[in-house]
N, C-alpha and C. Protein backbone atom coordinates (compact mmCIF):
# COMPACT_ATOMS: atom_id res chain seq x y z
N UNK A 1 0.84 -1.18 0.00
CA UNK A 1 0.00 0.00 0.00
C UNK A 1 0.89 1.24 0.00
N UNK A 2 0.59 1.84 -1.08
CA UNK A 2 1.38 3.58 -0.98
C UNK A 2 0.42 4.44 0.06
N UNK A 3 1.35 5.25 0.81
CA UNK A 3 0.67 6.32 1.33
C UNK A 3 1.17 7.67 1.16
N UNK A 4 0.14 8.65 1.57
CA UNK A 4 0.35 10.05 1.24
C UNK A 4 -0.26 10.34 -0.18
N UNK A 5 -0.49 9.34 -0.84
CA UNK A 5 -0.81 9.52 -2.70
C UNK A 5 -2.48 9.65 -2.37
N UNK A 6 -3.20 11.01 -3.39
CA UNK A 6 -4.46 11.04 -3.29
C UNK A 6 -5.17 10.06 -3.92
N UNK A 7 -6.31 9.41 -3.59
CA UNK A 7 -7.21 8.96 -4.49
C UNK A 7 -7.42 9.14 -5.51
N UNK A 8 -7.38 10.43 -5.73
CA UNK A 8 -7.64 11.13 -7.44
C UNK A 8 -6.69 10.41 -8.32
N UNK A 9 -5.36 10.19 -8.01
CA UNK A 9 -4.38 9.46 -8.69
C UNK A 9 -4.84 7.96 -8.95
N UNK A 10 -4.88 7.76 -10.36
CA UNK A 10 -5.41 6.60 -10.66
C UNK A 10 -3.82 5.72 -11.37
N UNK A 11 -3.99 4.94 -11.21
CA UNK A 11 -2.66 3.79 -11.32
C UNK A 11 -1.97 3.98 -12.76
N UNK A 12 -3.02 4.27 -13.71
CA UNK A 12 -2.54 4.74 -15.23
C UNK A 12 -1.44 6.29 -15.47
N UNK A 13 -2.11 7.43 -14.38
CA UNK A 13 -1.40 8.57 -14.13
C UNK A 13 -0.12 7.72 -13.67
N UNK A 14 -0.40 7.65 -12.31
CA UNK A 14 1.05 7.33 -11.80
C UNK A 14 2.35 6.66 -12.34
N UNK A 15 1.57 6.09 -13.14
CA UNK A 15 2.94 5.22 -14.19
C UNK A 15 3.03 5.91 -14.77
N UNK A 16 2.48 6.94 -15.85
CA UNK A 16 2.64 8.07 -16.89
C UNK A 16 4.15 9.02 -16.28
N UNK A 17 3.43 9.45 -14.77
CA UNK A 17 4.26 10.32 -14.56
C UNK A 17 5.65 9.99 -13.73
N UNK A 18 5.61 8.68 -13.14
CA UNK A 18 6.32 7.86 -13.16
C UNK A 18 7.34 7.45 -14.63
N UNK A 19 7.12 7.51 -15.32
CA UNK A 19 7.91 7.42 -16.57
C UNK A 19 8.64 8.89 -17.25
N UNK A 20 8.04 10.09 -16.71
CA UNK A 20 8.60 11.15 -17.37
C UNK A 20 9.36 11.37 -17.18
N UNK A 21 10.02 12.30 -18.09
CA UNK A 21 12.15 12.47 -18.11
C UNK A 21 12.07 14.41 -18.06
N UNK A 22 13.03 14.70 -18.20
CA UNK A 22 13.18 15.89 -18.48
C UNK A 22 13.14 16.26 -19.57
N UNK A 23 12.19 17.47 -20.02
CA UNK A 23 11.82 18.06 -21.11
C UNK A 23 10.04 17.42 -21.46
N UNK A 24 9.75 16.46 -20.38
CA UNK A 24 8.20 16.22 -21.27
C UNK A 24 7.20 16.79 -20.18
N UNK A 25 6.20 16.27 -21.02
CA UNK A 25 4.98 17.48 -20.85
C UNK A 25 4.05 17.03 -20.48
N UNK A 26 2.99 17.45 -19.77
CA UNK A 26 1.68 16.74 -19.22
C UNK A 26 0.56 17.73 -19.44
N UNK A 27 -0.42 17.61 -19.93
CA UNK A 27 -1.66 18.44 -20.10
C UNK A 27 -2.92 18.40 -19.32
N UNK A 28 -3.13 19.10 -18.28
CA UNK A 28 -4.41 18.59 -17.52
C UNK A 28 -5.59 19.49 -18.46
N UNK A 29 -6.24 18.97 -19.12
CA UNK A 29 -7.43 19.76 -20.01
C UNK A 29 -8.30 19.29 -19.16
N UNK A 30 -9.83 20.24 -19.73
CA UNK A 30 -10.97 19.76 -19.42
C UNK A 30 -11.82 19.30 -20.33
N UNK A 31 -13.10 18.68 -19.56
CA UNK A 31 -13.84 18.19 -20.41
C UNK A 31 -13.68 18.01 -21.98
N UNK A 32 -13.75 19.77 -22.59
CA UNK A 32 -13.67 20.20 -24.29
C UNK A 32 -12.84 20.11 -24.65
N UNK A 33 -11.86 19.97 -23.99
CA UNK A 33 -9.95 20.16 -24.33
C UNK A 33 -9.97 18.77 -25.57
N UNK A 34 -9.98 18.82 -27.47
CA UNK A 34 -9.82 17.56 -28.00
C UNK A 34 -8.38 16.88 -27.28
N UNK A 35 -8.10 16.11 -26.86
CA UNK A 35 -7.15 15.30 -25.64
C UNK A 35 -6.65 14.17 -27.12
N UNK A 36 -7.67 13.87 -27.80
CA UNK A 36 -7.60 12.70 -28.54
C UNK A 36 -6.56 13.16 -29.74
N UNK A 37 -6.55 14.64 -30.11
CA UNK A 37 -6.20 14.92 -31.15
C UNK A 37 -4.38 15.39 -30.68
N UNK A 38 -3.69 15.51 -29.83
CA UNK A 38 -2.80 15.65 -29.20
C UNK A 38 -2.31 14.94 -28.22
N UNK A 39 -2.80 14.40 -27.75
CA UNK A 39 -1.40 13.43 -27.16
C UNK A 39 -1.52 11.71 -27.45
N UNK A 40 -0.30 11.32 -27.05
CA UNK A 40 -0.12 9.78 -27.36
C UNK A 40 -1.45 8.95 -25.87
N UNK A 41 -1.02 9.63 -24.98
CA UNK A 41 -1.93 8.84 -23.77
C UNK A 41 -2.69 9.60 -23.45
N UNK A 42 -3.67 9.12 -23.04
CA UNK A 42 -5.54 9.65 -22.46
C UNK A 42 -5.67 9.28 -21.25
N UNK A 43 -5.38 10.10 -20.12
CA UNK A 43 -5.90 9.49 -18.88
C UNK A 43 -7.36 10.20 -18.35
N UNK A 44 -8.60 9.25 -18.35
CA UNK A 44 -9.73 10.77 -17.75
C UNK A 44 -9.77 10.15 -16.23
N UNK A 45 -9.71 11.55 -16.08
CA UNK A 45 -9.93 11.43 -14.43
C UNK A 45 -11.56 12.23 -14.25
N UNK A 46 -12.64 11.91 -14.93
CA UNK A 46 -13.76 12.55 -14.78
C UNK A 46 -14.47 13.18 -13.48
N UNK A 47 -14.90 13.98 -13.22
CA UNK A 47 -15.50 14.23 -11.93
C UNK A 47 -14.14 15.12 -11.02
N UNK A 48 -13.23 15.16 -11.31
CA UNK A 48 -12.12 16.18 -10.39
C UNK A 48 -11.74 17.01 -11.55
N UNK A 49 -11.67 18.40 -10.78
CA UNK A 49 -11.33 19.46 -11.36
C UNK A 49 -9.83 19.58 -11.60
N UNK A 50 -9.18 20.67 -12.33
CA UNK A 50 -8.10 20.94 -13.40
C UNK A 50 -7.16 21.12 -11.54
N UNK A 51 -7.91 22.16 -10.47
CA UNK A 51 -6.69 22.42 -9.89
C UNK A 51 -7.21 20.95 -8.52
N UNK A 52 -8.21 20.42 -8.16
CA UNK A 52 -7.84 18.99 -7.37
C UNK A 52 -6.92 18.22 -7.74
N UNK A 53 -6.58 17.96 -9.15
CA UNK A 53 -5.75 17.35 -10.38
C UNK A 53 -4.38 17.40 -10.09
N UNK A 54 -4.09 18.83 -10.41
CA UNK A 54 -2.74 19.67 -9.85
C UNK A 54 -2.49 19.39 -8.68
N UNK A 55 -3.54 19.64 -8.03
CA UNK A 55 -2.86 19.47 -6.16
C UNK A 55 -2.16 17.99 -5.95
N UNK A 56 -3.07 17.00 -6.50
CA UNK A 56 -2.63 15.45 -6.21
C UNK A 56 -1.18 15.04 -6.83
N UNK A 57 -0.99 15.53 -7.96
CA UNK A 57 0.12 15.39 -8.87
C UNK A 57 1.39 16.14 -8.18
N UNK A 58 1.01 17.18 -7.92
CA UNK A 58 2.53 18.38 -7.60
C UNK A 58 3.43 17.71 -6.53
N UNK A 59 3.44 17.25 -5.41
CA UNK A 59 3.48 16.71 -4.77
C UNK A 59 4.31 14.98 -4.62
N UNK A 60 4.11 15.05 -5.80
CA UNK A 60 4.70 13.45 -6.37
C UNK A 60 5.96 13.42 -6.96
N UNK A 61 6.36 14.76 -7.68
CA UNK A 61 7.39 15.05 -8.40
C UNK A 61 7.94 16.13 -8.64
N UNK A 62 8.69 16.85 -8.65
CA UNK A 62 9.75 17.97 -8.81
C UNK A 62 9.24 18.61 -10.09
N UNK A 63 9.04 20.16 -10.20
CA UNK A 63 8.87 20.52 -11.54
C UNK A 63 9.99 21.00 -12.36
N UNK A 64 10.47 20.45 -13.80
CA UNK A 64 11.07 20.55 -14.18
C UNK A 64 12.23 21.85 -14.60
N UNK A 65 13.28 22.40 -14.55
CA UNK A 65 13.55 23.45 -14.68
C UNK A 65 14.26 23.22 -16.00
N UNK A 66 14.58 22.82 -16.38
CA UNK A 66 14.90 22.27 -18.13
C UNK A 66 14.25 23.62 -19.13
N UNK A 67 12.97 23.61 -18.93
CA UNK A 67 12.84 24.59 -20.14
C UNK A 67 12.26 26.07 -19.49
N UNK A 68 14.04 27.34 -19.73
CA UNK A 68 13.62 28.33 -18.60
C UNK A 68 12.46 28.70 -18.58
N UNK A 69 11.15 28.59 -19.22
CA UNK A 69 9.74 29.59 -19.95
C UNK A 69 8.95 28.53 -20.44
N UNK A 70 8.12 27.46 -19.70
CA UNK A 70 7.65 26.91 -20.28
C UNK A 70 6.43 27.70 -21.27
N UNK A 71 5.90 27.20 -21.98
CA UNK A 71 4.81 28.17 -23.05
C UNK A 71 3.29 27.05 -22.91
């Protein structure tokens, strides 16, 4: 059993972000955001909002300083 990790984190995220390197990217869209038309993986976390999302995630991993300005 992991602890400290929110519920909101579903086992598919965690390996996602578990796998990221420096220089990649994660998109929390909503609902309308086409998701399908841009990225390789689809995680829906339906029913939690963009910043519950953020809160659960930040927390797990260091934010990258690699790119000075992200856009």
């Amino acid at each position: 059993m992991l602890k400290g990790i929110s519920p909101i984190m579903s086992p598919d995220l965690l390996k996602i972000i578990m796998e990221m390197g420096h220089g990649d990217e994660i998109c929390i869209g909503d609902g309308n955001f086409p998701s399908a038309n841009y990225g390789r993986r689809l995680v829906r976390l339906d029913g939690h909002g963009g910043p519950d999302i953020l809160g659960a995630m930040l927390p797990l991993f260091p934010l990258d300083g690699f790119v000075p300005a992200p856009g």
